[in-house]
Protein backbone atom coordinates (compact mmCIF):
# COMPACT_ATOMS: atom_id res chain seq x y z
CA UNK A 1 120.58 111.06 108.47
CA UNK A 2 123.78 112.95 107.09
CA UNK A 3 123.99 114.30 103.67
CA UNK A 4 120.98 114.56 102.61
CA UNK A 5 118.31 117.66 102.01
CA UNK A 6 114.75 115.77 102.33
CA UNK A 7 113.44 119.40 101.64
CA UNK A 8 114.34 118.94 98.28
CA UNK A 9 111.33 116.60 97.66
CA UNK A 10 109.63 118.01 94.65
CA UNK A 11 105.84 117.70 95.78
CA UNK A 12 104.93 119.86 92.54
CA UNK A 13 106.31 117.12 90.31
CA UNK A 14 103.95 114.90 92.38
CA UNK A 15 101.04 116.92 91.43
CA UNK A 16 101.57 116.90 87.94
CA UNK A 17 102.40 113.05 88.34
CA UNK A 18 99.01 112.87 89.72
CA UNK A 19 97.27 114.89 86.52
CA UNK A 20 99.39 112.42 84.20
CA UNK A 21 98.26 108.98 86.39
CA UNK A 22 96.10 106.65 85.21
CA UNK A 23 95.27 105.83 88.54
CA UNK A 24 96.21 106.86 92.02
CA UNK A 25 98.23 103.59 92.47
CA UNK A 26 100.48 105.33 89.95
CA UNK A 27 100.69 108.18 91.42
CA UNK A 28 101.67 106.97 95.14
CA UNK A 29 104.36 104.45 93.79
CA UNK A 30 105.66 108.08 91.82
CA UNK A 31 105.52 109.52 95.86
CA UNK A 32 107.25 106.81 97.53
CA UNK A 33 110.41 106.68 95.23
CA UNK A 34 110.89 110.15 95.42
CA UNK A 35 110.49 110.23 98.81
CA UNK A 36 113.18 107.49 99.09
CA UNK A 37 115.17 108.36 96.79
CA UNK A 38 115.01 112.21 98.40
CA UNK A 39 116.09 110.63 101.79
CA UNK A 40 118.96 108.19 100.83
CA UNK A 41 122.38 108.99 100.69
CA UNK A 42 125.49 107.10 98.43
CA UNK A 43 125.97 104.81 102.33
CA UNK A 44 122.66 104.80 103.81
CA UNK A 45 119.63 103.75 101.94
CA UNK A 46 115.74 104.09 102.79
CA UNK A 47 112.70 102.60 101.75
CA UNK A 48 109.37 104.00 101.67
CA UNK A 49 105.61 102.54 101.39
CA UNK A 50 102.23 103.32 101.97
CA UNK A 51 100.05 101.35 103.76
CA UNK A 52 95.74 101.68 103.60
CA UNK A 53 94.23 100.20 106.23
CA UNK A 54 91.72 97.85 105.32
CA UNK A 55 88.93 95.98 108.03
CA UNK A 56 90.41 92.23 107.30
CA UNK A 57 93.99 93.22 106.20
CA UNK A 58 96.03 95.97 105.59
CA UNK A 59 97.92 96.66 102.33
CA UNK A 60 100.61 97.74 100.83
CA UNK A 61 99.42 99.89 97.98
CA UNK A 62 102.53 101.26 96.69
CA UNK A 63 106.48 100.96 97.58
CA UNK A 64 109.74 102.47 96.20
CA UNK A 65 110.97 98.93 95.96
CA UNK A 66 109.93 95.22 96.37
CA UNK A 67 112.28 95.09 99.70
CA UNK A 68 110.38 98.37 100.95
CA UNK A 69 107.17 95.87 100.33
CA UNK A 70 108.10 93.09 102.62
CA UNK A 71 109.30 95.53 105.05
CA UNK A 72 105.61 96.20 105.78
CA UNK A 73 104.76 92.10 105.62
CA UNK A 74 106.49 92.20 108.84
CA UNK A 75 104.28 94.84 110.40
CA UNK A 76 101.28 92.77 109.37
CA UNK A 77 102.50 89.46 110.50
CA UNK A 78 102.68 90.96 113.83
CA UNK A 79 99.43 93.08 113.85
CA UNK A 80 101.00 96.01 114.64
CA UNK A 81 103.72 98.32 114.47
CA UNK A 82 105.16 101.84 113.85
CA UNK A 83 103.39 102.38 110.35
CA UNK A 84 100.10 100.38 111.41
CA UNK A 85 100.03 102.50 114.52
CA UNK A 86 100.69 106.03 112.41
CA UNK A 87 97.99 105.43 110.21
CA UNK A 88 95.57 104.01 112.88
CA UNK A 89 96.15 106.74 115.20
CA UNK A 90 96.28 109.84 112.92
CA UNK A 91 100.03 110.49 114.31
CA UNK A 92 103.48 110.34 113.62
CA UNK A 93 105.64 107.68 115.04
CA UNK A 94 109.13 107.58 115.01
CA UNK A 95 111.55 104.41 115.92
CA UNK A 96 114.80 105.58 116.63
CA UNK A 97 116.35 101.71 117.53
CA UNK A 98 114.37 98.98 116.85
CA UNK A 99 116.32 96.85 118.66
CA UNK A 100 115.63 98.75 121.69
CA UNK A 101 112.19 100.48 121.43
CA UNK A 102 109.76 98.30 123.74
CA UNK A 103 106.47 99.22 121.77
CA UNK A 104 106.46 96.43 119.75
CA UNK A 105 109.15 94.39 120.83
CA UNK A 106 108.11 90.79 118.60
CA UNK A 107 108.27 93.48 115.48
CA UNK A 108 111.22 95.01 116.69
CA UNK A 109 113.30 92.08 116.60
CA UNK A 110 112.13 90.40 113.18
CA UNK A 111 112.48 94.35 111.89
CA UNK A 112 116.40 94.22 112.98
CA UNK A 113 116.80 90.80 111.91
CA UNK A 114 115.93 91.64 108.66
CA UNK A 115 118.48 94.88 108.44
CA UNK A 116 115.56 97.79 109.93
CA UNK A 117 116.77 99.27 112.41
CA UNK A 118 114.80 102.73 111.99
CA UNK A 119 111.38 103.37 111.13
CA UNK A 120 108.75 106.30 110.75
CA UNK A 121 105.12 106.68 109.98
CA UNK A 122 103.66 109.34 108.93
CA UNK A 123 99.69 109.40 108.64
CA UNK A 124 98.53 110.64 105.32
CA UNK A 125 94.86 112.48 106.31
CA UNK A 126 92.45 111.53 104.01
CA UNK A 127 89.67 112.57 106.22
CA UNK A 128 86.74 110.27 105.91
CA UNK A 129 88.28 108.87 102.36
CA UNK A 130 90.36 105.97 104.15
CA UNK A 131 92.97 105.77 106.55
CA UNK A 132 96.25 105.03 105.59
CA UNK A 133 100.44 106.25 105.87
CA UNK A 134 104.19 106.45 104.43
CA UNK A 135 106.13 104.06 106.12
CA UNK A 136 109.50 104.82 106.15
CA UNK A 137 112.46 102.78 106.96
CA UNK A 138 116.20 102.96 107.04
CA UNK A 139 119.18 100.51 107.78
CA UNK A 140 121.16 101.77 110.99
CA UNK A 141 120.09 103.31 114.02
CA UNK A 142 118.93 107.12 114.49
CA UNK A 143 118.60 107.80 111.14
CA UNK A 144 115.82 110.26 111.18
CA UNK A 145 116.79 113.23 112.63
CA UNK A 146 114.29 116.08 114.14
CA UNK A 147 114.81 118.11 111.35
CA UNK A 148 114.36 115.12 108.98
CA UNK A 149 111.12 113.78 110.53
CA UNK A 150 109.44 117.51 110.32
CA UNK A 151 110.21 117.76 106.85
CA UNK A 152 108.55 114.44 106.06
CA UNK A 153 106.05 115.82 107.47
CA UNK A 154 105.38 118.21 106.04
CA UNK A 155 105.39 116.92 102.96
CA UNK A 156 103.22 113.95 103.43
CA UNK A 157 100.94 116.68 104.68
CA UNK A 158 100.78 118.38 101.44
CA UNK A 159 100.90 115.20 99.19
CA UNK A 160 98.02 114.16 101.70
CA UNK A 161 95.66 117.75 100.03
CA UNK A 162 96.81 115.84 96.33
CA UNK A 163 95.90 112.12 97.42
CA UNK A 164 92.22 113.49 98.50
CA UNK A 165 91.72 115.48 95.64
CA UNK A 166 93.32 111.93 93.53
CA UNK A 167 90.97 109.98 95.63
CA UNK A 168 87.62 112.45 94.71
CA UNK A 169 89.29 112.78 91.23
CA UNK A 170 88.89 108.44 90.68
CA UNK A 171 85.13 109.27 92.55
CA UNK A 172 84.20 111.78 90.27
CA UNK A 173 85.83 109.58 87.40
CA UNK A 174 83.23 106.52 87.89
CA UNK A 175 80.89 108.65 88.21
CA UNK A 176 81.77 110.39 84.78
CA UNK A 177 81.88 107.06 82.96
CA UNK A 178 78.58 105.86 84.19
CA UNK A 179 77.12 109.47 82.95
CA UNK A 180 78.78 108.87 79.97
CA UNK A 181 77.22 105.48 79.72
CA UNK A 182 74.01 106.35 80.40
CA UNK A 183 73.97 109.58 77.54
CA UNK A 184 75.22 107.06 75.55
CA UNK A 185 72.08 104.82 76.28
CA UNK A 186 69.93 108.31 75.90
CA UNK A 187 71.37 108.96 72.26
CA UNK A 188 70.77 105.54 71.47
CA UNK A 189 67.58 105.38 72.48
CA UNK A 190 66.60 108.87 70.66
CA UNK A 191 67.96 107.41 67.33
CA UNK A 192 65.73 104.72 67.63
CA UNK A 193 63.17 107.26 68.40
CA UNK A 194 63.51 108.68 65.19
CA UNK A 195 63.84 105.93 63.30
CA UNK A 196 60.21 104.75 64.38
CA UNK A 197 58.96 107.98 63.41
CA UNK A 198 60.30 107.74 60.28
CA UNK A 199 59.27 104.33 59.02
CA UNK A 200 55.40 104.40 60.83
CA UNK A 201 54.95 108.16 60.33
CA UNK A 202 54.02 108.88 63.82
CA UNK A 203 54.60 111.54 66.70
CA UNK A 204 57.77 111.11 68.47
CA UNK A 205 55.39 110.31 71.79
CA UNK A 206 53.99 107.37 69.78
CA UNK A 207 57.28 106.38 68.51
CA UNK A 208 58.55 105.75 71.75
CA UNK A 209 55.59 103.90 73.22
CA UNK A 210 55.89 101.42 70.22
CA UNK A 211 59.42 100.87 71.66
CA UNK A 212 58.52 100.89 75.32
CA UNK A 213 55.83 98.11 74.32
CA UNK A 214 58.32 96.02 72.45
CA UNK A 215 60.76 96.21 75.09
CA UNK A 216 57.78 94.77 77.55
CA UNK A 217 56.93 92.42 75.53
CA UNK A 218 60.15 90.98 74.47
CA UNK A 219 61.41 91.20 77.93
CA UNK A 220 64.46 92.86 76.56
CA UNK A 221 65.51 96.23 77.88
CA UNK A 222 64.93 99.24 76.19
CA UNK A 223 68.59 100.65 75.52
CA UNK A 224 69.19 96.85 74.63
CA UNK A 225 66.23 97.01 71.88
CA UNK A 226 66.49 100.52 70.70
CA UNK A 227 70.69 99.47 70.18
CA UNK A 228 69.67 96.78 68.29
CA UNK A 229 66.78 98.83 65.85
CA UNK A 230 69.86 100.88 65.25
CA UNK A 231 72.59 98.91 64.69
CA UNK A 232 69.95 97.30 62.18
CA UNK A 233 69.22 100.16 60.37
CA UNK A 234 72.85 100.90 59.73
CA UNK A 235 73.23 97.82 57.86
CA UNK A 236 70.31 98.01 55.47
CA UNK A 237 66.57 98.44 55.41
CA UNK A 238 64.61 97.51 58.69
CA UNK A 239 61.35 97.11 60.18
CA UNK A 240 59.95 98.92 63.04
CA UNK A 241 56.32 97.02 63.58
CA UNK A 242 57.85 94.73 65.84
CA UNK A 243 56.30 90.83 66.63
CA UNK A 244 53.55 90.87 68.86
């Protein structure tokens, strides 16, 4: 493709895109416009997506534009394709003519009736995380050129270091909020600790087994009871020698 300097895709804006991101959805849509938008010139225009394989259907998880979206509908109304094949395979494949390449000839035609008539997939290595890839597609023949495809490349393979570290990142994230939740459920269970102690004058070992045996014997669990002791407490005088 003329005109164009796809080395001038800024994959340190991506990066701090991903620290910004709620989400890594957020960050790939972020990827594939710049990547498109990188690639196009003022006559020739390209769409990117990325595609995550999935064991019933594969999905489109982000795209530089709705028509870059339905691009890769075709590929899964046919089973297969260019991108489906790149992130399958772990490697890149590049569709110079669609009209004429005879990998996927059924896909090849609905691809050029629809205004494709180049295509490349690049595999984004996420190791063991999921297997997925940039689909890229452009509107006249040949319009990836060596050059063009290595840079891609390259940069997918970098942005493919960020996307593990955003996938580990979401990971470590649930796991964060369920720590959270559960010191949460640890505090709340030590303030009702305390409060026991308080109102029956006992050890803080005895304190707790009054709540343990409430909690049996209510059938209620114990970061359920102790939440409710406290929330209790906080809005007047309560009672700690619980119904037998």
């Amino acid at each position: 493709m003329a005109e164009h300097d796809p080395s001038g895709v800024p994959v340190t804006q991506l990066q701090e895109v991903l620290l910004e991101s709620e989400d890594i959805t957020g960050f790939l849509d972020e990827f594939t416009a710049t990547v498109a938008q990188a690639l196009s010139t003022e006559d020739d225009a390209v769409w990117c997506a990325v595609t995550l394989l999935r064991p019933k259907r594969s999905t489109t998880v982000a795209a530089s534009s709705p028509r870059a979206e339905a691009l890769d509908e075709i590929q899964y109304h046919y089973g297969d394709g260019p991108c489906l094949t790149a992130a399958r395979d772990h490697r890149v494949v590049h569709v110079v003519d669609t009209r004429t390449d005879p990998r996927w000839p059924a896909y090849g035609r609905a691809a050029a009736a629809n205004g494709i008539l180049s295509a490349l997939g690049v595999p984004l290595e996420l190791g063991e995380e999921a297997s997925a890839g940039l689909d890229v597609y452009a509107g006249r023949p040949g319009a990836f050129d060596e050059a063009t495809v290595e840079v891609v490349q390259r940069h997918v393979q970098t942005v493919s270091a960020t996307l593990r570290l955003a996938v580990r990142l979401a990971q470590h994230r649930d796991t964060a909020e369920d720590l959270a939740a559960a010191m949460a459920s640890r505090t709340t269970i030590d303030l009702a600790v305390g409060i026991v102690m308080a109102q029956n004058r006992c050890s803080q070992e005895k304190a707790f087994e009054i709540l343990r045996a409430a909690s049996s014997h209510r059938n209620v669990k114990l970061r359920d009871l102790a939440a409710e002791l406290v929330t209790t407490v906080g809005k007047g005088p309560a009672s700690t020698h619980f119904d037998g």
